[in-house]
C-alpha atoms as a PDB file:
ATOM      1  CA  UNK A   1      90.514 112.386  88.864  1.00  0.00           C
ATOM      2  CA  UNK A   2      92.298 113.793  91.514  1.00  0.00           C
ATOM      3  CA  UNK A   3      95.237 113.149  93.220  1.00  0.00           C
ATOM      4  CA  UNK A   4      94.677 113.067  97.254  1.00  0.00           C
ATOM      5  CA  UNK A   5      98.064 113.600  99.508  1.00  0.00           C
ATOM      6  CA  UNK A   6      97.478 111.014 102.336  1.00  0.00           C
ATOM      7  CA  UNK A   7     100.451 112.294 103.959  1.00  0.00           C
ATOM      8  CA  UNK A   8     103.086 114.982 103.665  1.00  0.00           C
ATOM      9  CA  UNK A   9     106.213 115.653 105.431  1.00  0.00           C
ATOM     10  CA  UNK A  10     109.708 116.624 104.921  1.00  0.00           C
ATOM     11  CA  UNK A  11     110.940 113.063 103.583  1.00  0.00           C
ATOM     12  CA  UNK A  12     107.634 111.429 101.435  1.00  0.00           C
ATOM     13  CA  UNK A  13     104.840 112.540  99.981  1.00  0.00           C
ATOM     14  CA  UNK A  14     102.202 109.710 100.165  1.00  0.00           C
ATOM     15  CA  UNK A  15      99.057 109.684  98.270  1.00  0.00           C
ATOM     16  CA  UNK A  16      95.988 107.754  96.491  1.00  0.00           C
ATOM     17  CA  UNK A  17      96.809 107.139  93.161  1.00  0.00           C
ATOM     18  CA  UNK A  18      93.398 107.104  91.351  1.00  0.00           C
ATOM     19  CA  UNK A  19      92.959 104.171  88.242  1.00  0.00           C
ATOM     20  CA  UNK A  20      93.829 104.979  85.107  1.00  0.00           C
ATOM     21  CA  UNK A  21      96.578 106.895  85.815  1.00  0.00           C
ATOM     22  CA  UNK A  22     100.461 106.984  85.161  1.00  0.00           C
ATOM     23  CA  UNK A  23     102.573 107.574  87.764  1.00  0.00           C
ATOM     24  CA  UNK A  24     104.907 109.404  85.433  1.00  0.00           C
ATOM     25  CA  UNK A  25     106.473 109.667  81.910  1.00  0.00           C
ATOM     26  CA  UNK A  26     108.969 110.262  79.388  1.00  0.00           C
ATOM     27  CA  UNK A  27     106.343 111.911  77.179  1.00  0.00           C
ATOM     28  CA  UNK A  28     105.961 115.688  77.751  1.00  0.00           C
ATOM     29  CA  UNK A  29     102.624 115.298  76.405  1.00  0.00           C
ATOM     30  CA  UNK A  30     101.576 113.139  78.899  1.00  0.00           C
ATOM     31  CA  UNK A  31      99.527 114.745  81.720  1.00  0.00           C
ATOM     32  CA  UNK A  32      97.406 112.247  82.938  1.00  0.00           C
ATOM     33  CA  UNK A  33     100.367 111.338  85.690  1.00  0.00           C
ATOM     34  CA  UNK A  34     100.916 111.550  89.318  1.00  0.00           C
ATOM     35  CA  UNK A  35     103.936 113.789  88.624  1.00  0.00           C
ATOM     36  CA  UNK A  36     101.924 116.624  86.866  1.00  0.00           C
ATOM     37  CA  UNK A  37      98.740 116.321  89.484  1.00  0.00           C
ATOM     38  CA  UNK A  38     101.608 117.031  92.379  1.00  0.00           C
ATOM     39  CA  UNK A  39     102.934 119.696  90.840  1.00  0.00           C
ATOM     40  CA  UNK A  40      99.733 121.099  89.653  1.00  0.00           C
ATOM     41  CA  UNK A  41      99.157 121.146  93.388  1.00  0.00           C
ATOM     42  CA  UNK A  42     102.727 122.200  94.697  1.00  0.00           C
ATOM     43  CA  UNK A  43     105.516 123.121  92.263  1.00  0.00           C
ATOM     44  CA  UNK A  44     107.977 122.712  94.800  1.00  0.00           C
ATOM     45  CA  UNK A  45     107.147 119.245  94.990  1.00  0.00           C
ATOM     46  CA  UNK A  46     107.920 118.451  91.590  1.00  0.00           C
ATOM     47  CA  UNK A  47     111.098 120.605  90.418  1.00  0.00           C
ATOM     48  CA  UNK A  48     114.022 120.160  88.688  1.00  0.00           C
ATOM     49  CA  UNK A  49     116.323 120.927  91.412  1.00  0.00           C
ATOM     50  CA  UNK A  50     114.133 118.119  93.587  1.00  0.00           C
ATOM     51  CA  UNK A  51     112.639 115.674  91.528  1.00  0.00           C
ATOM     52  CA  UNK A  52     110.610 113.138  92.948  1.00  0.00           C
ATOM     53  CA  UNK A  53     112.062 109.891  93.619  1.00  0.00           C
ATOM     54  CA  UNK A  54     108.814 107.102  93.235  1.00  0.00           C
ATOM     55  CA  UNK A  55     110.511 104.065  95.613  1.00  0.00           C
ATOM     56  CA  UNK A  56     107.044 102.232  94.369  1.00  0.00           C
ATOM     57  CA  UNK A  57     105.497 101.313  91.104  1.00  0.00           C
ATOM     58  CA  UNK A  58     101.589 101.018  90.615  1.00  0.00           C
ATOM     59  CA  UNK A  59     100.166  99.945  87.214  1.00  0.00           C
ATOM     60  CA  UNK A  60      98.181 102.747  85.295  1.00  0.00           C
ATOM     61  CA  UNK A  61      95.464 100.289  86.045  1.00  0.00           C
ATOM     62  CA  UNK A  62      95.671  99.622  89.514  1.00  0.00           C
ATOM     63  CA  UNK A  63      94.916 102.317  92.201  1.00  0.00           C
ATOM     64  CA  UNK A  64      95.701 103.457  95.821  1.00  0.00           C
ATOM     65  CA  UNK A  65      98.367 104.029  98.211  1.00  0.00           C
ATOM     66  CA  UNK A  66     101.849 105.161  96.286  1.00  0.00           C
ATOM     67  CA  UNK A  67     104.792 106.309  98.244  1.00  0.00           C
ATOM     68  CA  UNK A  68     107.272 109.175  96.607  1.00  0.00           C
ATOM     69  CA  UNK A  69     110.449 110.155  98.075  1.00  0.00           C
ATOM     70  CA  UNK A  70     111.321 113.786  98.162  1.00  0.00           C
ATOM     71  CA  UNK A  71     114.855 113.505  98.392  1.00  0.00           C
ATOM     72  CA  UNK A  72     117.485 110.826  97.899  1.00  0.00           C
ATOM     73  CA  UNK A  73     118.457 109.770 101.009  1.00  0.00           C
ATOM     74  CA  UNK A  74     114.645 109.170 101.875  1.00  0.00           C
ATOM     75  CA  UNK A  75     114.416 106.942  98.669  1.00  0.00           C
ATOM     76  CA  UNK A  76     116.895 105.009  99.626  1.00  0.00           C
ATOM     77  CA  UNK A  77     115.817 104.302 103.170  1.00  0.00           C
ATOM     78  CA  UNK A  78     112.288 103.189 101.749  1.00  0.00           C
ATOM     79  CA  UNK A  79     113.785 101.654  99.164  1.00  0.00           C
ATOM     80  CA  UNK A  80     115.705  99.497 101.404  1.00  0.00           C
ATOM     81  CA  UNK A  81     112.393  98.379 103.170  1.00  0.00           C
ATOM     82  CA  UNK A  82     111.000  97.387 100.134  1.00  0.00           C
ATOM     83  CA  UNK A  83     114.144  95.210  99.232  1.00  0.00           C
ATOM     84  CA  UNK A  84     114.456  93.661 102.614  1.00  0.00           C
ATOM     85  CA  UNK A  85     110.917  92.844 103.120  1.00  0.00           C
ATOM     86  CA  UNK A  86     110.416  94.887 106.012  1.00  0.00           C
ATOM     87  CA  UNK A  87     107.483  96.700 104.623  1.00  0.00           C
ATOM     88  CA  UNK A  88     104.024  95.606 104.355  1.00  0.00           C
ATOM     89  CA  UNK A  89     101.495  96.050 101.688  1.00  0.00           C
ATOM     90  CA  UNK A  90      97.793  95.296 101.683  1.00  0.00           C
ATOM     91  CA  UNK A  91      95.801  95.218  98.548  1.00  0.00           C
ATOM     92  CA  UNK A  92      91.966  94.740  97.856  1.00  0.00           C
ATOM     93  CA  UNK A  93      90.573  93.351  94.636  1.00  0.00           C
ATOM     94  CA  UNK A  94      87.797  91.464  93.418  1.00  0.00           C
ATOM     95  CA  UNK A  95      88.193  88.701  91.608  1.00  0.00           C
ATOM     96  CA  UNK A  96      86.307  86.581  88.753  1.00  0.00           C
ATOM     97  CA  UNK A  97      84.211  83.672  89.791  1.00  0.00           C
ATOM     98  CA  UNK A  98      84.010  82.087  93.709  1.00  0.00           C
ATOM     99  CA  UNK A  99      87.111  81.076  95.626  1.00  0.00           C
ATOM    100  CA  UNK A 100      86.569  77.745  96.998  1.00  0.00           C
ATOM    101  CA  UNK A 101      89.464  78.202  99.573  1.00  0.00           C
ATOM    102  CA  UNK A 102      89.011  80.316 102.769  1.00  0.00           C
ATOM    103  CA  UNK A 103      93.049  81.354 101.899  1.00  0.00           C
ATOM    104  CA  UNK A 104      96.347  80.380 100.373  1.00  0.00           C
ATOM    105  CA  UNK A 105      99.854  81.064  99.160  1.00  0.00           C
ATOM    106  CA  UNK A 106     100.354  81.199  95.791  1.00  0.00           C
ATOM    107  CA  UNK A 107     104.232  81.255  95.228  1.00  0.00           C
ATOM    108  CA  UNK A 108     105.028  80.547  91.530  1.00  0.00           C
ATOM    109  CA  UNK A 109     107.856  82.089  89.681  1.00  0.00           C
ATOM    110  CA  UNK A 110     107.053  85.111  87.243  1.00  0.00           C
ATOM    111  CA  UNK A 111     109.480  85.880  84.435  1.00  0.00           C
ATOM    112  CA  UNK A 112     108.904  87.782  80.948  1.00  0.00           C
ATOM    113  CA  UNK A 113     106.416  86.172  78.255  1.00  0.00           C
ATOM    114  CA  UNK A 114     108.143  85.660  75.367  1.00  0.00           C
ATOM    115  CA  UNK A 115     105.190  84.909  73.393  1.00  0.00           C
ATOM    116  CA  UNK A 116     103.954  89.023  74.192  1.00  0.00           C
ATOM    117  CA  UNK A 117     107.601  91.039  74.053  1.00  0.00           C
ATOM    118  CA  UNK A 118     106.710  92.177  70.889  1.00  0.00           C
ATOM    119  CA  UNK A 119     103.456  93.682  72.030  1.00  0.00           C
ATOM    120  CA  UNK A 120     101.798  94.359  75.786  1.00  0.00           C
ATOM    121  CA  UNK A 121     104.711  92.989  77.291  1.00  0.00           C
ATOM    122  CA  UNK A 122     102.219  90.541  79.849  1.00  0.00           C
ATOM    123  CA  UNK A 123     104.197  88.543  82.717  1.00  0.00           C
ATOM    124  CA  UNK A 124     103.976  85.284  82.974  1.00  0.00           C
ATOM    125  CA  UNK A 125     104.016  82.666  86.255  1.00  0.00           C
ATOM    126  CA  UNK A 126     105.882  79.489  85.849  1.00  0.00           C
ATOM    127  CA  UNK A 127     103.569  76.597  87.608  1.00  0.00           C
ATOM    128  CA  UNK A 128     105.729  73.634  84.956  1.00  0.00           C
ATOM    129  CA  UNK A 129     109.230  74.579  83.812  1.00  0.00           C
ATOM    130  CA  UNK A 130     109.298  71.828  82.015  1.00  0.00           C
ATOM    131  CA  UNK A 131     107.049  73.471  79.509  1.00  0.00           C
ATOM    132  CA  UNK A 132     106.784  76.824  79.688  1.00  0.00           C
ATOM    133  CA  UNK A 133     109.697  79.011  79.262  1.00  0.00           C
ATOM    134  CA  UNK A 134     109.639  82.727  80.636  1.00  0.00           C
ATOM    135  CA  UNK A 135     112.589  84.907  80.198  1.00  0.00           C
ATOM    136  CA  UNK A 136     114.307  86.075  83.634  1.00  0.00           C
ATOM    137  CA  UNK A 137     112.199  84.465  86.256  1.00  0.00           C
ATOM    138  CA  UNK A 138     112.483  85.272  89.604  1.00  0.00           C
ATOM    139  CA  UNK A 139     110.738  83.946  92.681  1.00  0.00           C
ATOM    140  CA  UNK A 140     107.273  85.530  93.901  1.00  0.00           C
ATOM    141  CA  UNK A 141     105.010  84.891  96.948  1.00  0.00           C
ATOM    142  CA  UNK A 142     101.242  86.422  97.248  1.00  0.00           C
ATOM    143  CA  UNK A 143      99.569  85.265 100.727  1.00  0.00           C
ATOM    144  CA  UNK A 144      95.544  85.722  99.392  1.00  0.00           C
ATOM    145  CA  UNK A 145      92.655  85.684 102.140  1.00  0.00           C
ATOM    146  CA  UNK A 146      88.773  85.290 101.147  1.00  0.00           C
ATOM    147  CA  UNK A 147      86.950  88.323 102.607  1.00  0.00           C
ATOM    148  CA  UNK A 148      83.706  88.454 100.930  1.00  0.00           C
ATOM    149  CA  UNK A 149      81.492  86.375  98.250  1.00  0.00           C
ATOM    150  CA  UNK A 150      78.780  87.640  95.585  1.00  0.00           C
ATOM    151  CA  UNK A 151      77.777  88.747  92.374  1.00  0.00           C
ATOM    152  CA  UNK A 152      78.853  91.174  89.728  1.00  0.00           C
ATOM    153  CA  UNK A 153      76.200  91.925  86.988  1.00  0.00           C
ATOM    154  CA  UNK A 154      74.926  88.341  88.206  1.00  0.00           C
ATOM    155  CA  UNK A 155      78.595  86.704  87.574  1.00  0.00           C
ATOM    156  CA  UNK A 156      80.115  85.062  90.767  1.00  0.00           C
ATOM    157  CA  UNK A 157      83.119  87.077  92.076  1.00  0.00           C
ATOM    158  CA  UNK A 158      85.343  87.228  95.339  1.00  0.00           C
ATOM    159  CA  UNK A 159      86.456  90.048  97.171  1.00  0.00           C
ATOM    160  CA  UNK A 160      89.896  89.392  98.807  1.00  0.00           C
ATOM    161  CA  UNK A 161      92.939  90.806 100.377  1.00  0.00           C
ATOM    162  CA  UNK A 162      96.222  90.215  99.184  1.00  0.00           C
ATOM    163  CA  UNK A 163      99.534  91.024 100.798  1.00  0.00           C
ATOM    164  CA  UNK A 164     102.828  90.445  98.784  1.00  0.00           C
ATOM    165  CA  UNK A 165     106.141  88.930 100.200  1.00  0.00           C
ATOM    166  CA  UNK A 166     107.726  90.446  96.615  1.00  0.00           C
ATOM    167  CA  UNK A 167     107.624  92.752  94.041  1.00  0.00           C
ATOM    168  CA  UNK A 168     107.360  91.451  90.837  1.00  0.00           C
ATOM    169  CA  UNK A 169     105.714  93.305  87.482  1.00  0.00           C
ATOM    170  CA  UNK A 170     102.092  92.650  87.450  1.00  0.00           C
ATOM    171  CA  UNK A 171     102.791  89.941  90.413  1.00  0.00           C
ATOM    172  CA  UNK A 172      98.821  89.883  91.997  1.00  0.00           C
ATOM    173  CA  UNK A 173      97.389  89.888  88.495  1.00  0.00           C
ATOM    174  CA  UNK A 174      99.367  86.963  87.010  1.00  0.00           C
ATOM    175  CA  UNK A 175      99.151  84.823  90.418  1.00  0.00           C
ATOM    176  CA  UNK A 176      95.432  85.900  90.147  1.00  0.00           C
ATOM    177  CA  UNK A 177      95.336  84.887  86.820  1.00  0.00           C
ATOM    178  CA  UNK A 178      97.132  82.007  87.250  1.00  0.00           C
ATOM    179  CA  UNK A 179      94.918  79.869  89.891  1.00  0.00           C
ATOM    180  CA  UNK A 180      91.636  80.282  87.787  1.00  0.00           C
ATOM    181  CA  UNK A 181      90.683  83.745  89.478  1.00  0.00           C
ATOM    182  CA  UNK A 182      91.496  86.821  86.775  1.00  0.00           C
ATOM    183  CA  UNK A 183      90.985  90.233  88.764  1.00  0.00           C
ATOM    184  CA  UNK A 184      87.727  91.771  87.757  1.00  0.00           C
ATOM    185  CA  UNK A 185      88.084  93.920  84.982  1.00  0.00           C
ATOM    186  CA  UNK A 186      91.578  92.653  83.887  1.00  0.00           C
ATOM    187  CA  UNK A 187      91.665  93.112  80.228  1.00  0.00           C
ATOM    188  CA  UNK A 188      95.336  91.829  80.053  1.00  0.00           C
ATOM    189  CA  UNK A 189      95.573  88.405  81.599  1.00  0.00           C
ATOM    190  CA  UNK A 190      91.705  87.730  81.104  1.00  0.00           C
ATOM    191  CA  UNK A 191      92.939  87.628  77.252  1.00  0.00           C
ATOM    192  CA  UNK A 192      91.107  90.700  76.538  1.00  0.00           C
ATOM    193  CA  UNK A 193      88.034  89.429  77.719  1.00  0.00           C
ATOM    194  CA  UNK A 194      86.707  91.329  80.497  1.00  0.00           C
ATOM    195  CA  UNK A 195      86.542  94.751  78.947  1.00  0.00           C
ATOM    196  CA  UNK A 196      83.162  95.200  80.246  1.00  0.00           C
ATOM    197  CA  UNK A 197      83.724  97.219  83.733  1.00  0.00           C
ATOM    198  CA  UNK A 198      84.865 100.929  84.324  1.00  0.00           C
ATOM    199  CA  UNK A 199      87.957  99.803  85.854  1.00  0.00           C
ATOM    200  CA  UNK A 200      90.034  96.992  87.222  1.00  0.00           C
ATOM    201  CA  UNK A 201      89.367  95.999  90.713  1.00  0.00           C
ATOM    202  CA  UNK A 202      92.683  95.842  92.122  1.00  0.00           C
ATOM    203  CA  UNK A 203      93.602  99.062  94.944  1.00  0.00           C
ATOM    204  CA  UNK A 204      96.769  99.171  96.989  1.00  0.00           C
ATOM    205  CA  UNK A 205      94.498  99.945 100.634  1.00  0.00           C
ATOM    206  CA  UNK A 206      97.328  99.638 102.996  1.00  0.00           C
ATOM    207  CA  UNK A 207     101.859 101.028 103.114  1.00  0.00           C
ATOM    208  CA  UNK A 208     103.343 100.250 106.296  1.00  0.00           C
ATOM    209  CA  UNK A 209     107.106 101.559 106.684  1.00  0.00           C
ATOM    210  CA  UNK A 210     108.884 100.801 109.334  1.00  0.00           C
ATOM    211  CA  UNK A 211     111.414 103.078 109.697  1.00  0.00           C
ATOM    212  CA  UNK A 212     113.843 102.792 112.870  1.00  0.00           C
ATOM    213  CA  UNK A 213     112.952 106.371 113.996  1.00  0.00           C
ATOM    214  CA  UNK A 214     109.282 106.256 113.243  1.00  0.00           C
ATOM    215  CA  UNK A 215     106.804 103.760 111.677  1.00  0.00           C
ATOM    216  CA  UNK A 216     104.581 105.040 108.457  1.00  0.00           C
ATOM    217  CA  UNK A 217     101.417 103.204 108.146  1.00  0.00           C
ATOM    218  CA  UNK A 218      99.110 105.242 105.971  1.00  0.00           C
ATOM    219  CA  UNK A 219      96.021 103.811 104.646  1.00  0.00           C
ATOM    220  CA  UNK A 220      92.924 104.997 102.209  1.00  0.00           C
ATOM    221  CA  UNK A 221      89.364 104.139 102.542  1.00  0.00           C
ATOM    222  CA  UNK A 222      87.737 101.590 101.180  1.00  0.00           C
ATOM    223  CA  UNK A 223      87.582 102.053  97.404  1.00  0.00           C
ATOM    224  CA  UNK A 224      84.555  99.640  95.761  1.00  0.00           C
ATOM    225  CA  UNK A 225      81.733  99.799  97.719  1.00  0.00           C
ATOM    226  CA  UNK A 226      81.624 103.658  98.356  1.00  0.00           C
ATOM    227  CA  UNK A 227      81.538 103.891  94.142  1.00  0.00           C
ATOM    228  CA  UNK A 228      77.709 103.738  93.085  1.00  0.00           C
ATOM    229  CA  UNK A 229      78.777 102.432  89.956  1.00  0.00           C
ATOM    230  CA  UNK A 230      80.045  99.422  91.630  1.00  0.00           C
ATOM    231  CA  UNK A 231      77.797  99.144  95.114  1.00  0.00           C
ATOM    232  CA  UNK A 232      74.845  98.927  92.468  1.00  0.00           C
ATOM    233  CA  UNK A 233      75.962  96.229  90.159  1.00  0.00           C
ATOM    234  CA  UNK A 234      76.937  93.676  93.455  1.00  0.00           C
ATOM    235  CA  UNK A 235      74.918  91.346  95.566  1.00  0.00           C
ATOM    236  CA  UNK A 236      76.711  90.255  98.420  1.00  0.00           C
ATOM    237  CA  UNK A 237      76.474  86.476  99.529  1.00  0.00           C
ATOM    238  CA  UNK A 238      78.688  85.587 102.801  1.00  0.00           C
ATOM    239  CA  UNK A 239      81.176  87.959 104.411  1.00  0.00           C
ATOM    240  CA  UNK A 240      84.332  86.011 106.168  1.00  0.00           C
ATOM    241  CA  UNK A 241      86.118  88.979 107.515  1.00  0.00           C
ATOM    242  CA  UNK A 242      85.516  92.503 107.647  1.00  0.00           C
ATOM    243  CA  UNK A 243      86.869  95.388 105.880  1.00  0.00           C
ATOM    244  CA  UNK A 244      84.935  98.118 104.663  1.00  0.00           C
ATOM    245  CA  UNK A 245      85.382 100.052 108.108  1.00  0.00           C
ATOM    246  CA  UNK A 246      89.226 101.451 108.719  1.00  0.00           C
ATOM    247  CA  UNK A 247      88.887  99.231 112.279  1.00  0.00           C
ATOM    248  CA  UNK A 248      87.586  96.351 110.533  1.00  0.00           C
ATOM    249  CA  UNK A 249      90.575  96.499 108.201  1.00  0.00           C
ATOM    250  CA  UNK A 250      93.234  96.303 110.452  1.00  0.00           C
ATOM    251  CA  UNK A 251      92.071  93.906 112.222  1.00  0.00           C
ATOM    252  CA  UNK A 252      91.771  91.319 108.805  1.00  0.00           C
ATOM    253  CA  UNK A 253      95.198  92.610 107.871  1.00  0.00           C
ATOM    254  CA  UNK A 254      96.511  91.342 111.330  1.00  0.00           C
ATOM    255  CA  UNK A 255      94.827  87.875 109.965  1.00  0.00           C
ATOM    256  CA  UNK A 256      96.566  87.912 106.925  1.00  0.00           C
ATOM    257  CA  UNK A 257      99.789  88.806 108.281  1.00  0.00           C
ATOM    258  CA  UNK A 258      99.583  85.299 110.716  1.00  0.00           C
ATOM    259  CA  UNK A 259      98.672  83.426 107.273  1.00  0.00           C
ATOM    260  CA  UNK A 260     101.810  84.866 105.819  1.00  0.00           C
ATOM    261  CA  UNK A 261     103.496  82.786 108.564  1.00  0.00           C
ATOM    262  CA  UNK A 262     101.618  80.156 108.734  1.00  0.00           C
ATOM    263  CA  UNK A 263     103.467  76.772 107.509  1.00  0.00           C
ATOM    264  CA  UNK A 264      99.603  74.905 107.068  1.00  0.00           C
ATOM    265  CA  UNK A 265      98.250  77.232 104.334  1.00  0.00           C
ATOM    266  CA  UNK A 266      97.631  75.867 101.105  1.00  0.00           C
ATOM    267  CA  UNK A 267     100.428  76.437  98.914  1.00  0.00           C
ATOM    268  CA  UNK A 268     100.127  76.866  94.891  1.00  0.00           C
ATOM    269  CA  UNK A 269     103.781  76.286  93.885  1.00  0.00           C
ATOM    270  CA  UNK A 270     105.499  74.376  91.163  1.00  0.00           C
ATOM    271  CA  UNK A 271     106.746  70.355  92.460  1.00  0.00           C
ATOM    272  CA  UNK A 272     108.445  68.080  90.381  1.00  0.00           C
ATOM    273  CA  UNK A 273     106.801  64.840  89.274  1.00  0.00           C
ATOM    274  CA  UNK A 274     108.854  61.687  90.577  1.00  0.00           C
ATOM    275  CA  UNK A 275     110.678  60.075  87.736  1.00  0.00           C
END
């Protein structure tokens, strides 16, 4: 698949990171990665005298919007966005079975599995730390709105937009994972179950940057429903909010960002029993 620049100037190089793909790697073998598809397209982009600084991580699984710093100083200054949690990141995925909440906050811990270091290094979400006991935790907050409900293949699923407050490893599929929803297609945390599907349904739709000089909001189109191989496998049962048009989007992102603030929204967190 191809790599397609969203938006180019002197400071980032933005694009839509297709599934299945690396961003980069050690190996020299390796060519299924961002890195090589930019410099197949522009060797100047991609040089040893200025490498590419990626101030974002997407899984290999996982596609969509993926900012890359051309230079240092730019890094840093999107890098200290992403730190601060001044930027804003929208993500689409479709999840296993039907959400019986129109929205929520999930906002348990994630830390290392023990039980997997030794082979696909999976994440795990602490909801009793009483009992469980992941390496390195650190706190994690995914605001999750219902957008759409159906069928896949004749299974129940949810479409829904997600925006993260953090940045933890595999942070939407764990919290996913971890209130009874596995992303669609998820052969990690559905315990290698779901291998059935061409992909996992989890795309990065929306970056927004705000910079002090000028704001960056780039976005991609909608990703599922365009794909024939997934528009003829689903049966759609009640939209909530749209999003399949760019306007329609924004306008459910401005939702979610309220719910992000909003002190009422169910909460999925661990609390102590009383003694």
């Amino acid at each position: 698949m191809a790599v397609k620049i969203l938006h180019n100037d002197d400071n980032f190089i933005i694009v839509n990171k297709p599934y299945d793909m690396y961003i980069n790697s050690d190996d020299v073998n390796e060519k299924n990665t961002v890195a090589c598809h930019i410099a197949r397209q522009d060797s100047h982009l991609s040089s040893s005298s200025q490498p590419l600084h990626f101030v974002q991580r997407l899984d290999y699984a996982t596609s969509g919007v993926l900012c890359i710093a051309k230079n240092k100083r730019a890094a840093a200054k999107a890098g200290s966005l992403l730190e601060k949690r001044f930027a804003k990141k929208y993500y689409l995925a479709v999840l296993r079975g039907h959400v019986k909440f129109p929205s929520c906050s999930i906002e348990y811990e994630i830390g290392d599995d023990p039980s997997t270091q030794d082979t696909n290094h999976k994440m795990l979400a602490v909801t009793d730390p009483a009992s469980q006991s992941a390496s390195r935790s650190r706190s994690a907050r995914t605001t999750l709105l219902v957008l759409e409900t159906g069928f896949y293949e004749g299974d129940p699923a949810t479409v829904v937009l997600m925006k993260p407050t953090t940045g933890r490893r595999h942070q939407l599929r764990v919290h996913c994972s971890t209130i009874g929803h596995t992303i669609l297609g998820d052969y990690t945390y559905s315990d290698g179950k779901d291998a059935s599907t061409d992909r996992m349904f989890l795309h990065a739709m929306r970056l927004v940057l705000p910079f002090q000089d000028e704001t960056l909001d780039i976005q991609t189109a909608e990703p599922f429903y365009s794909d024939d191989s997934f528009n003829n496998k689903w049966k759609t049962e009640t939209v909530f909010h749209g999003f399949r048009e760019s306007d329609e989007f924004i306008s459910t992102c401005a939702v979610i960002d309220l719910l992000s603030e909003d002190s009422d929204i169910l909460v999925f967190q661990y609390t102590s029993k009383p003694s």
